[in-house]
N, C-alpha and C. Protein backbone atom coordinates (compact mmCIF):
# COMPACT_ATOMS: atom_id res chain seq x y z
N UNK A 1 -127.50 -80.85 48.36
CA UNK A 1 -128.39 -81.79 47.71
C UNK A 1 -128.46 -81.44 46.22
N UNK A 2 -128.46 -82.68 45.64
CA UNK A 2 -128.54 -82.11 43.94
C UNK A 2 -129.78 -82.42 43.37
N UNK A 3 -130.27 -81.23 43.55
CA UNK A 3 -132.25 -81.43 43.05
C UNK A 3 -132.25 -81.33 41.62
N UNK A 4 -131.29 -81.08 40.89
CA UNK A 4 -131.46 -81.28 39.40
C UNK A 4 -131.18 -82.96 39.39
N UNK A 5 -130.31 -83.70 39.54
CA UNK A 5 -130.06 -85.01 39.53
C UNK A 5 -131.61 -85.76 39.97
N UNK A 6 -132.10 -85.11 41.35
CA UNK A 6 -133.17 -85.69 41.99
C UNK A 6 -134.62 -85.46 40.90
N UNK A 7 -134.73 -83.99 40.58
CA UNK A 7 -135.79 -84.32 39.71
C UNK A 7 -135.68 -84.99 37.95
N UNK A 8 -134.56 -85.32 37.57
CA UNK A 8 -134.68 -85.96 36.80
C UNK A 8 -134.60 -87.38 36.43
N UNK A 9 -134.44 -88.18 38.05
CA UNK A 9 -134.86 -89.37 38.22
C UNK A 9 -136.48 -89.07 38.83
N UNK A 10 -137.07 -88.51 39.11
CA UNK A 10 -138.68 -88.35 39.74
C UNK A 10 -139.08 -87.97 38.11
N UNK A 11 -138.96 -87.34 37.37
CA UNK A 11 -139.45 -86.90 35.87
C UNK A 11 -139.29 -88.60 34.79
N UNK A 12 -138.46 -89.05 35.34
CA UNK A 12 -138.00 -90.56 34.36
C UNK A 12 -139.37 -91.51 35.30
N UNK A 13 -139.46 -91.70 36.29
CA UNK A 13 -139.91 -92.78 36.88
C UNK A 13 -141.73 -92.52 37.16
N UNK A 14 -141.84 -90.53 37.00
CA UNK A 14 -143.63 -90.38 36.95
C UNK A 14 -144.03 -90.92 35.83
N UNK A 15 -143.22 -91.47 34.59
CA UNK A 15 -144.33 -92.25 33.67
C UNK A 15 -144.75 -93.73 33.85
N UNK A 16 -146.48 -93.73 34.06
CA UNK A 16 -146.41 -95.38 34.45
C UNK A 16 -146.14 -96.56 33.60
N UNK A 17 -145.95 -96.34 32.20
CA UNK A 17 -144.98 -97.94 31.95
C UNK A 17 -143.62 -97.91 32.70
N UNK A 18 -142.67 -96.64 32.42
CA UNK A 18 -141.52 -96.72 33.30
C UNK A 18 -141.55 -97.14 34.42
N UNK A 19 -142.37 -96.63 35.18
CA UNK A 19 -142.30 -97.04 36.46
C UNK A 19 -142.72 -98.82 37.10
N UNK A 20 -143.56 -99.02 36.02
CA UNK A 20 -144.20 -100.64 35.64
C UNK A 20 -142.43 -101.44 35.34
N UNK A 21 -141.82 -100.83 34.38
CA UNK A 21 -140.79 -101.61 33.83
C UNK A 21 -139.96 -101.68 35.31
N UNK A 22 -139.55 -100.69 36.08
CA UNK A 22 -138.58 -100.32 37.18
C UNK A 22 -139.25 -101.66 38.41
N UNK A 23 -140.64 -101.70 38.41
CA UNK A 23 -140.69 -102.61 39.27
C UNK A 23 -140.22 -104.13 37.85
N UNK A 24 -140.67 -104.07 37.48
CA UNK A 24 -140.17 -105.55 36.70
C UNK A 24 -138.85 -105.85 37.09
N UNK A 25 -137.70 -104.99 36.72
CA UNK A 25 -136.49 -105.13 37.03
C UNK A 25 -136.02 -105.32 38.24
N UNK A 26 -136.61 -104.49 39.01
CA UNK A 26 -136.17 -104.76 40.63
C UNK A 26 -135.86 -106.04 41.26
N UNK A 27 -136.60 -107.22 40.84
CA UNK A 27 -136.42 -108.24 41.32
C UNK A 27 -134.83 -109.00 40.27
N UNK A 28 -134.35 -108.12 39.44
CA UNK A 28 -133.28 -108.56 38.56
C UNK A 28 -133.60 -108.56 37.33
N UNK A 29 -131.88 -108.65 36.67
CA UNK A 29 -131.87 -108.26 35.18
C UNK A 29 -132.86 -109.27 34.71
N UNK A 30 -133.25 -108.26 33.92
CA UNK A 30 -134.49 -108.95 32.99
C UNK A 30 -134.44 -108.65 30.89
N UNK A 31 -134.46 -109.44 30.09
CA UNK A 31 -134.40 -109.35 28.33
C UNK A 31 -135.03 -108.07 28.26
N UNK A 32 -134.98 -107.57 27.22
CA UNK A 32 -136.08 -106.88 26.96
C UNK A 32 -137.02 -107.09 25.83
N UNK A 33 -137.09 -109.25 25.79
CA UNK A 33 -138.09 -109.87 24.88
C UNK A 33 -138.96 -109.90 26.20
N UNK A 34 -138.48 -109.95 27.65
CA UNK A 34 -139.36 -110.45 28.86
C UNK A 34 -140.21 -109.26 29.18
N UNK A 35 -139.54 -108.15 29.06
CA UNK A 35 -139.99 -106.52 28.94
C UNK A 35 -140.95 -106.36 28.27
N UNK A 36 -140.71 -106.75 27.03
CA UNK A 36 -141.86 -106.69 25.69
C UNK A 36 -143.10 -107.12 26.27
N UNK A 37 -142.73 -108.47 26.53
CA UNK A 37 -143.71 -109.54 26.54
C UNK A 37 -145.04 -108.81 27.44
N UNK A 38 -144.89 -107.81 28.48
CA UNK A 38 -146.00 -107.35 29.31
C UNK A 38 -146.48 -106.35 29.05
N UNK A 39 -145.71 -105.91 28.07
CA UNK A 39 -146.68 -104.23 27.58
C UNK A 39 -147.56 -104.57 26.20
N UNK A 40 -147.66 -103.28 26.02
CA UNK A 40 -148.11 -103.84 23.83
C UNK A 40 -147.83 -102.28 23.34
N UNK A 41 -146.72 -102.40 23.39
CA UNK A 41 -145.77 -101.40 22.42
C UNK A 41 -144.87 -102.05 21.69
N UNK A 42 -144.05 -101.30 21.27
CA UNK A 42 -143.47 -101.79 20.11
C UNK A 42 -141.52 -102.00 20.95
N UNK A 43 -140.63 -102.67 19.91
CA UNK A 43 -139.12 -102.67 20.42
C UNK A 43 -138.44 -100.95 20.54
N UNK A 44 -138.76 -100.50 19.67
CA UNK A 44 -138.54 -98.79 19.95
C UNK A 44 -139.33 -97.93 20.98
N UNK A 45 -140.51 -98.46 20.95
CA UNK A 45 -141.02 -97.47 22.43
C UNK A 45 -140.66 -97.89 23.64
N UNK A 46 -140.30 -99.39 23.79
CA UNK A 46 -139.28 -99.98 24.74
C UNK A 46 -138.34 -99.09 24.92
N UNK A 47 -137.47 -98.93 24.19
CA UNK A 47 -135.98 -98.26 23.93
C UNK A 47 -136.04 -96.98 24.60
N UNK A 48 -136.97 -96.20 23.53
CA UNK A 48 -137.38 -94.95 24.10
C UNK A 48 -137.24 -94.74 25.62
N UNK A 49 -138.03 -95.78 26.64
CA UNK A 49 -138.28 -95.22 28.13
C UNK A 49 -137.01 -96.30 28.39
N UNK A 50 -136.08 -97.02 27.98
CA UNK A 50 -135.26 -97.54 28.71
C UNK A 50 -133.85 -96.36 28.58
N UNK A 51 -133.99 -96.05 27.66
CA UNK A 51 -133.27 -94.65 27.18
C UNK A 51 -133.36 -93.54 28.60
N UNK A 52 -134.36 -93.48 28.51
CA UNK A 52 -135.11 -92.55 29.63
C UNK A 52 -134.20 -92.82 31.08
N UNK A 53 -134.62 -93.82 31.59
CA UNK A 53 -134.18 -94.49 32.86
C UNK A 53 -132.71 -94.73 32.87
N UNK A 54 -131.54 -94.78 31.88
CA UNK A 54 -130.61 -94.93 31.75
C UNK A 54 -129.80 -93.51 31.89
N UNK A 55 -130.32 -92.45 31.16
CA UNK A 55 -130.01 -91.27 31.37
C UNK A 55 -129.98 -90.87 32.42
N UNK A 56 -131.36 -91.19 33.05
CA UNK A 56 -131.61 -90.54 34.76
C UNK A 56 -130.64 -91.28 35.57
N UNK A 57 -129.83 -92.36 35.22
CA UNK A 57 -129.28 -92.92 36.24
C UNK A 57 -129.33 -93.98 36.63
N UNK A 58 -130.34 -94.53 36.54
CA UNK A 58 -131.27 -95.47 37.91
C UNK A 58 -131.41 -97.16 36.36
N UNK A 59 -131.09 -97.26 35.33
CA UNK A 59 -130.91 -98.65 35.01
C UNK A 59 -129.26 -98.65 34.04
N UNK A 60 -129.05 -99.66 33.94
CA UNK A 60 -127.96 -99.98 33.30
C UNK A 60 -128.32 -101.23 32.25
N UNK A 61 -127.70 -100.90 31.52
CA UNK A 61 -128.15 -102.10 29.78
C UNK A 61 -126.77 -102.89 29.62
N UNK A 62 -126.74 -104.34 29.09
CA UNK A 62 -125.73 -104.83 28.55
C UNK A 62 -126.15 -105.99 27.70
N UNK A 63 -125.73 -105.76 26.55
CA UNK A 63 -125.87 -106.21 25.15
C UNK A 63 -125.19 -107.63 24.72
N UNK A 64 -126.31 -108.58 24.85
CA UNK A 64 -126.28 -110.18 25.07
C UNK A 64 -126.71 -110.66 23.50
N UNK A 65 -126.00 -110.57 22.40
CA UNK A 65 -126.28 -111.51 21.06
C UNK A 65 -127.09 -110.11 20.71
N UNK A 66 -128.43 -110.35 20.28
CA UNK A 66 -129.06 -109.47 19.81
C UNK A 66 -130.18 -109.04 20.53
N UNK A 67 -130.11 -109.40 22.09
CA UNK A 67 -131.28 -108.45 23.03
C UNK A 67 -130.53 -107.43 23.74
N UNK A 68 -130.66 -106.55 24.73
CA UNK A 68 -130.69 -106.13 25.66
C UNK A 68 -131.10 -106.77 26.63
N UNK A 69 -130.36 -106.49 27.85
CA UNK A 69 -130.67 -106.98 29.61
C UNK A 69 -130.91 -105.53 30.20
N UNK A 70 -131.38 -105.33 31.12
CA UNK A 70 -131.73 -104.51 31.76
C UNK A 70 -131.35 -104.78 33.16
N UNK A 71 -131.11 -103.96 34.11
CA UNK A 71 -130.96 -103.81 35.55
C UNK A 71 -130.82 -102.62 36.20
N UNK A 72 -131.63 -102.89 37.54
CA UNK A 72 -131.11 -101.12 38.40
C UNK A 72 -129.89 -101.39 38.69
N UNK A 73 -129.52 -99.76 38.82
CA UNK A 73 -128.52 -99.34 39.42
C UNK A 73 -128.37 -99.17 41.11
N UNK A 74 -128.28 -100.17 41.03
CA UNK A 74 -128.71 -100.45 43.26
C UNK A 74 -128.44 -99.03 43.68
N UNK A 75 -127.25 -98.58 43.96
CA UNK A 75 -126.09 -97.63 44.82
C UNK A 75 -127.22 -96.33 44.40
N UNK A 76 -127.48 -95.63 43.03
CA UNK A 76 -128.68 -94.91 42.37
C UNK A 76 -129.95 -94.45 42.93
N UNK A 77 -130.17 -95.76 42.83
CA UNK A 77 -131.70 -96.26 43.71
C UNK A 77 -131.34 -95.77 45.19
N UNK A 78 -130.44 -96.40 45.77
CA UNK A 78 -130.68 -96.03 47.64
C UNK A 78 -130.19 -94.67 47.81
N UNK A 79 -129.42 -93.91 46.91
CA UNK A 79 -129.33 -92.57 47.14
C UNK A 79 -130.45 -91.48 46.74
N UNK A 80 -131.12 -92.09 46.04
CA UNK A 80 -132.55 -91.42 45.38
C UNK A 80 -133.49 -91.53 46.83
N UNK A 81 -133.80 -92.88 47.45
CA UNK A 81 -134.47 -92.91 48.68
C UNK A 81 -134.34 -92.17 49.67
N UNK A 82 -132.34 -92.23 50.06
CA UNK A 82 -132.45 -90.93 51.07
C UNK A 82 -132.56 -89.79 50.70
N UNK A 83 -132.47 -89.64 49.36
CA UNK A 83 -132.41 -87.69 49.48
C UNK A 83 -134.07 -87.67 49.55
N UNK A 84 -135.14 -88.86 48.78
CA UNK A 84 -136.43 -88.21 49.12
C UNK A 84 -136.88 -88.38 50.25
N UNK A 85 -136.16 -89.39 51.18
CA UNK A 85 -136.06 -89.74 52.51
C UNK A 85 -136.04 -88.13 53.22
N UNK A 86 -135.25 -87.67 52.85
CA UNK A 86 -134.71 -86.11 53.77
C UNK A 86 -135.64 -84.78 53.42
N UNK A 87 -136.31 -85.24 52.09
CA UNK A 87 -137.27 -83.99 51.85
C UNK A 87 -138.23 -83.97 52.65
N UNK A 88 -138.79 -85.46 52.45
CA UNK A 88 -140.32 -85.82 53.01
C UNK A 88 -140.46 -86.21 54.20
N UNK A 89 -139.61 -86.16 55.03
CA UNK A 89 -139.57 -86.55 56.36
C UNK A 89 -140.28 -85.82 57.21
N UNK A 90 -141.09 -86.24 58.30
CA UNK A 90 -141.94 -85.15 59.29
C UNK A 90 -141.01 -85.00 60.40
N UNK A 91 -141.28 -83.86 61.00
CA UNK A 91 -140.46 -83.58 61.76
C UNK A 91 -141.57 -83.45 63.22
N UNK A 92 -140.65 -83.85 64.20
CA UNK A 92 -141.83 -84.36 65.64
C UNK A 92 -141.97 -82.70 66.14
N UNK A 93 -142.97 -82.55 66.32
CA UNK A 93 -143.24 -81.04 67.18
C UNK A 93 -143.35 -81.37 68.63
N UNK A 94 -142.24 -80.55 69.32
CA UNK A 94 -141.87 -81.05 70.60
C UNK A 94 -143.05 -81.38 71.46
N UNK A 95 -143.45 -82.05 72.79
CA UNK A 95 -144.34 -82.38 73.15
C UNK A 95 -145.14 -83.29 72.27
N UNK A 96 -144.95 -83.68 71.72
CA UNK A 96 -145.80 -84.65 70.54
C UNK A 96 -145.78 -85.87 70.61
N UNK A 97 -146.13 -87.13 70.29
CA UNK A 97 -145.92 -88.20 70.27
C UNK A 97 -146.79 -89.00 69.13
């Protein structure tokens, strides 16, 4: 398991605008005038945490005229689930139900 990879998508996604932006995207690529539009920061503190999330892995950017698009990285995302899938999992203590 690669817990350096793992905690530096959990370190990108504990900040809550990031994590605000990550659900925005989820439902699909989204501007980042549409991004703007729900916070009240500025086009650089945008950048800043999209910076963030891009590093960790988990979004991908592509450069349309003069915005940014944003999107997850699906394949990213569902490998992030099972590995926290496999940490956090309970395990049945025999006789148990």
């Amino acid at each position: 398991m690669d817990y350096l990879r793992l905690s530096k998508i959990m370190k990108a996604i504990a900040e809550p605008n990031r994590l605000q932006i990550l659900d925005m995207i989820s439902t699909g690529e989204k501007c980042a005038c549409d991004i703007l539009d729900d916070f009240n920061f500025t086009q650089p503190t945008l950048s800043h945490h999209m910076k963030v999330l891009i590093e960790a892995g988990i979004v991908k950017a592509r450069k349309d005229g003069k915005w940014q698009y944003y999107s997850l990285i699906t394949e990213n995302i569902e490998e992030f689930q099972e590995l926290t899938n496999q940490i956090f999992k309970t395990k049945q203590k025999e006789g148990v139900m």
